[in-house]
N, C-alpha and C. Protein backbone atom coordinates (compact mmCIF):
# COMPACT_ATOMS: atom_id res chain seq x y z
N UNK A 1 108.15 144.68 144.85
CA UNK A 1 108.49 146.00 144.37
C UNK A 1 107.31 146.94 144.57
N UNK A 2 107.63 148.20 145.00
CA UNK A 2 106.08 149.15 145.28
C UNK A 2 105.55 149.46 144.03
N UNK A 3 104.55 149.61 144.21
CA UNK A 3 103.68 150.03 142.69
C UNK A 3 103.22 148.98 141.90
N UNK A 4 104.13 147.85 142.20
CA UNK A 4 103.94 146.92 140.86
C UNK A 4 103.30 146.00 141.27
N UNK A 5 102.17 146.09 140.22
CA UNK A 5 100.39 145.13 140.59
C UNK A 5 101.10 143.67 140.32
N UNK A 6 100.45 142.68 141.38
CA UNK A 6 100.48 141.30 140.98
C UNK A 6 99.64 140.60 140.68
N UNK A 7 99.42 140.48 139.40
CA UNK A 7 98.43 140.22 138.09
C UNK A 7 99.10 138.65 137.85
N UNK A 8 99.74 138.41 138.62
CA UNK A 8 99.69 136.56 137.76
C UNK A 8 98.62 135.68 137.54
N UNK A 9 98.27 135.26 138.31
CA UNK A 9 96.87 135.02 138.01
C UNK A 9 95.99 134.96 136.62
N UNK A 10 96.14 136.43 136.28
CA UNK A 10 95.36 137.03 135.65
C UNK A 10 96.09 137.21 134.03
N UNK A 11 97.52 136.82 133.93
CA UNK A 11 98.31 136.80 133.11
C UNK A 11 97.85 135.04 133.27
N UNK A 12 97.65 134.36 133.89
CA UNK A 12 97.80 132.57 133.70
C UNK A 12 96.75 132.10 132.96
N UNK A 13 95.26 132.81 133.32
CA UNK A 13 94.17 133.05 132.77
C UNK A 13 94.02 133.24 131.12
N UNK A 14 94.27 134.74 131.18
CA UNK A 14 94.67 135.25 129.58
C UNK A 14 95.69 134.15 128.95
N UNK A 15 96.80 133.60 129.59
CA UNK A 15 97.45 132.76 128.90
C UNK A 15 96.41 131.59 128.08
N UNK A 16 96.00 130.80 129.10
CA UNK A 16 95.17 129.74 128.76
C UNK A 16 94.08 130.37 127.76
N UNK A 17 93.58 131.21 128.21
CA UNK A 17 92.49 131.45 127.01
C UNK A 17 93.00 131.85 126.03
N UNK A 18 94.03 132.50 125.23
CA UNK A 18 94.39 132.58 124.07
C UNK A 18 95.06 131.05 123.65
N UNK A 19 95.54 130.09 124.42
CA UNK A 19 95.90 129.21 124.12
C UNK A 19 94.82 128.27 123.45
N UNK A 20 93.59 127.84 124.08
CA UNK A 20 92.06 127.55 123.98
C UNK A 20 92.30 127.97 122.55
N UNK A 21 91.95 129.36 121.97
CA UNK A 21 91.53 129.63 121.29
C UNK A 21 92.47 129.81 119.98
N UNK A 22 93.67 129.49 120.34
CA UNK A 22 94.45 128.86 119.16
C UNK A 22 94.49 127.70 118.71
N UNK A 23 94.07 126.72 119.53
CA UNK A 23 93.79 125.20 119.32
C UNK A 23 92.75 125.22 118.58
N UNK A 24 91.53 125.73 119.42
CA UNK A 24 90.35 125.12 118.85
C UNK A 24 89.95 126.54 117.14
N UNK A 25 91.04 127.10 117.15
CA UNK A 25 90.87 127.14 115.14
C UNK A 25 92.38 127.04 114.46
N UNK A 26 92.47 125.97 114.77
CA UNK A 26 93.16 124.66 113.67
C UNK A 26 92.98 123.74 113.18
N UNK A 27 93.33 123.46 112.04
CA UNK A 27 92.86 122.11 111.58
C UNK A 27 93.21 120.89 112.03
N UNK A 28 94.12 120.66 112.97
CA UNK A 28 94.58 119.68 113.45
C UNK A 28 93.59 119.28 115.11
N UNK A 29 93.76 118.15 115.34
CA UNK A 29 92.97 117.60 116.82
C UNK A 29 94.15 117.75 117.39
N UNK A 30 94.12 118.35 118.96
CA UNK A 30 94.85 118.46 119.83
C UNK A 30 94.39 117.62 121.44
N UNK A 31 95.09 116.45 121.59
CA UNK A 31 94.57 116.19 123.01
C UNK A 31 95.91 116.46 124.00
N UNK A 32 95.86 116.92 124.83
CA UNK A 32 96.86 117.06 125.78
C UNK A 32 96.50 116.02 127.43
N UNK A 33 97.24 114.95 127.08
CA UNK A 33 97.07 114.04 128.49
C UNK A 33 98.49 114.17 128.92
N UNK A 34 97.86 113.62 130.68
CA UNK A 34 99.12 113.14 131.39
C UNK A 34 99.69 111.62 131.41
N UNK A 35 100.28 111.65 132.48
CA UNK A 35 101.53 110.46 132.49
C UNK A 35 100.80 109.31 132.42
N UNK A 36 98.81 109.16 132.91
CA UNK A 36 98.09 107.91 133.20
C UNK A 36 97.03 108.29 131.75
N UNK A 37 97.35 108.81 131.18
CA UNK A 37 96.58 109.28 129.89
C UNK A 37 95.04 109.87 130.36
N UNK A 38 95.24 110.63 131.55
CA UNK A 38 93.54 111.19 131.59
C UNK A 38 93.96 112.80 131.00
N UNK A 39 92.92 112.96 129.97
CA UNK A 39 92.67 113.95 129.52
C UNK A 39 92.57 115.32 130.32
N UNK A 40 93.81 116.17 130.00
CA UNK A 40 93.86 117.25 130.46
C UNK A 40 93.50 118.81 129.70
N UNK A 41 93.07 118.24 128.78
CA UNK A 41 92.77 119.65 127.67
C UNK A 41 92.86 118.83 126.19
N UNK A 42 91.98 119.68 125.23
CA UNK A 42 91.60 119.26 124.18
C UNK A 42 90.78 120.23 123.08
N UNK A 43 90.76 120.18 121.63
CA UNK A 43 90.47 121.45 121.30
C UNK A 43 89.20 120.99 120.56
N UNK A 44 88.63 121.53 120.08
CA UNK A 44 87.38 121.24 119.01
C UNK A 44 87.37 120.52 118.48
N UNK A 45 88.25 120.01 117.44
CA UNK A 45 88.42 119.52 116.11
C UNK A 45 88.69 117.91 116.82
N UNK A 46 89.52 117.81 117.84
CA UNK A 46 89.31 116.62 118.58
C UNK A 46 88.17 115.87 119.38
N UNK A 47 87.60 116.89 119.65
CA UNK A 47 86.17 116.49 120.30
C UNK A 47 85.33 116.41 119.34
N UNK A 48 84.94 116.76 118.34
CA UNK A 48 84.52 116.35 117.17
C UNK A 48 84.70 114.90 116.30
N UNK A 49 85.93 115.14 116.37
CA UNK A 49 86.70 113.69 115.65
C UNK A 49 86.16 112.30 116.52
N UNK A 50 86.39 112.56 117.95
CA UNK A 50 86.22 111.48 119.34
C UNK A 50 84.08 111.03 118.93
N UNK A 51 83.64 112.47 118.64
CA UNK A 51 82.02 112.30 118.54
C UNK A 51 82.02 111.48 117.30
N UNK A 52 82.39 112.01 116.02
CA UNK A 52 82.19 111.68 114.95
C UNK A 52 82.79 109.79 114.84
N UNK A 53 83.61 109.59 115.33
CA UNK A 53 84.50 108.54 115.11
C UNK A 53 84.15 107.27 116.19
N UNK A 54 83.78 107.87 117.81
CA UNK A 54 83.90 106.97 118.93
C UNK A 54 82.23 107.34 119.36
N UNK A 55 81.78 108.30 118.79
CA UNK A 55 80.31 108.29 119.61
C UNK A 55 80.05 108.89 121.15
N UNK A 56 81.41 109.27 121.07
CA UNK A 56 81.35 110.30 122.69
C UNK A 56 82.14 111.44 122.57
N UNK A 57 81.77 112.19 123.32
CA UNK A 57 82.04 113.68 123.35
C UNK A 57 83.46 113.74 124.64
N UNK A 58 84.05 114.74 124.12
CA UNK A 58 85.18 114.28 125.12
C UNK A 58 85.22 114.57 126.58
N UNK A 59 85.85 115.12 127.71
CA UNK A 59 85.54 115.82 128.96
C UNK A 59 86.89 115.31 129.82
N UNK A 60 87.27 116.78 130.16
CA UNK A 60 88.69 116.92 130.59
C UNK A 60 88.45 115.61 132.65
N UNK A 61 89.71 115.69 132.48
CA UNK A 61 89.96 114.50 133.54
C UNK A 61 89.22 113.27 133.45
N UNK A 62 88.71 112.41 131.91
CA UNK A 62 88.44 111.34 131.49
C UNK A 62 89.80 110.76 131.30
N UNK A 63 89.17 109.39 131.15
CA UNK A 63 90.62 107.98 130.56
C UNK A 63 90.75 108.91 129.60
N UNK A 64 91.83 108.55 128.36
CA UNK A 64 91.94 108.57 126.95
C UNK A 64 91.49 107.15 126.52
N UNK A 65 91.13 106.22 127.32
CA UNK A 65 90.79 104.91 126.86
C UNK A 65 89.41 104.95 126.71
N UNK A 66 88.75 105.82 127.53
CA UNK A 66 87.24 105.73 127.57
C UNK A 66 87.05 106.30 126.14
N UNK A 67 87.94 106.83 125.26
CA UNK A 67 87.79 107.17 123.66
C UNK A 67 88.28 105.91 122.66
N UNK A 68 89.54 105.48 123.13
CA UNK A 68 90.22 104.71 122.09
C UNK A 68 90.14 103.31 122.66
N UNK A 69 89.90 102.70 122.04
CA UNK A 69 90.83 100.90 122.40
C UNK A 69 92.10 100.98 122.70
N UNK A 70 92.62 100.80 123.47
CA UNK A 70 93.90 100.52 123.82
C UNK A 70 94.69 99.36 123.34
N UNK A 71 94.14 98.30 123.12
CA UNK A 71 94.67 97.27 122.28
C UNK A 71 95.39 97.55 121.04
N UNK A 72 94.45 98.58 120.29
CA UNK A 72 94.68 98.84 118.93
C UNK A 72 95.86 100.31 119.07
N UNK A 73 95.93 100.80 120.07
CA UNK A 73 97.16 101.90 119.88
C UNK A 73 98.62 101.34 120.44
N UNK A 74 99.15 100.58 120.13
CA UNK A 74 100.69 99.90 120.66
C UNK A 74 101.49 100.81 120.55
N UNK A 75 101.54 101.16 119.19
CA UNK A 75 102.27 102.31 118.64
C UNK A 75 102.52 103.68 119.45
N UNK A 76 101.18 104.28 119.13
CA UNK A 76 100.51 104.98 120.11
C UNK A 76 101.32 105.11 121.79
N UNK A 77 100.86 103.97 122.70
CA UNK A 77 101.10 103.97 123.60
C UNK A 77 103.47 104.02 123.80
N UNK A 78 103.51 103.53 122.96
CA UNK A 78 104.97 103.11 122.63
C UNK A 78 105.56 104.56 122.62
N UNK A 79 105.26 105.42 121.61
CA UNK A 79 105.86 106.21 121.24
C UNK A 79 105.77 107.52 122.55
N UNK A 80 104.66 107.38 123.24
CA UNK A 80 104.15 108.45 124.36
C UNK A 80 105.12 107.74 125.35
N UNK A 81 105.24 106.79 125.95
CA UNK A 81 106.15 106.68 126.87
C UNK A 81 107.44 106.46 126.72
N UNK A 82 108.37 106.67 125.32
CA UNK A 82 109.43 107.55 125.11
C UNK A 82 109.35 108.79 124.92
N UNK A 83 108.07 109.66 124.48
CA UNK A 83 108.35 110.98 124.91
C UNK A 83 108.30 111.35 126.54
N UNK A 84 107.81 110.65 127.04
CA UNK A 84 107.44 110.85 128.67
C UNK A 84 109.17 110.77 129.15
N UNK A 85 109.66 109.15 128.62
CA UNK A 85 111.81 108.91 129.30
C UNK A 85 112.73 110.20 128.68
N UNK A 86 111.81 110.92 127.56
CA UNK A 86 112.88 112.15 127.09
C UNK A 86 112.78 113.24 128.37
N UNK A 87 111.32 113.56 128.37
CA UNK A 87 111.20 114.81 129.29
C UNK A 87 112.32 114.72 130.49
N UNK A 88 113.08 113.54 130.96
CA UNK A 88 113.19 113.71 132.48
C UNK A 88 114.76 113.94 132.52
């Protein structure tokens, strides 16, 4: 369309950063992984929790195992790969 600036980009940007910054002031830990559980985003209160609890600081495109035992999340792992058979 003439005239009309294409700012997506720049709208995807602003998205994510207000998103960032709604996570990281809540009280809740937020980790957002994919389908092999490597960490794709994460807010303060989780990277805190991971320091305080596991002794490491978190960092996007890590395992989620390089935080948790995997042995000890069954549950955990159980319940994520029925939310994964809902999505499809």
């Amino acid at each position: 369309m003439p005239g009309k600036k294409k700012n997506t980009p720049n709208k995807i940007d602003k998205s994510a950063e207000y998103l960032k910054i709604l996570l990281d002031n809540t009280i809740k830990g937020f980790i957002l992984l994919d389908k092999d559980f490597k960490v794709l985003m994460f807010n303060a209160v989780a990277d805190k929790g991971m320091r305080y609890f596991y002794k490491k600081p978190m960092e996007i495109n890590s395992s989620y195992w390089e935080y948790v035992e995997k042995k000890e999340n069954a549950s955990f792992i159980r319940h994520f790969e029925k939310a994964l058979k809902k999505k499809k």
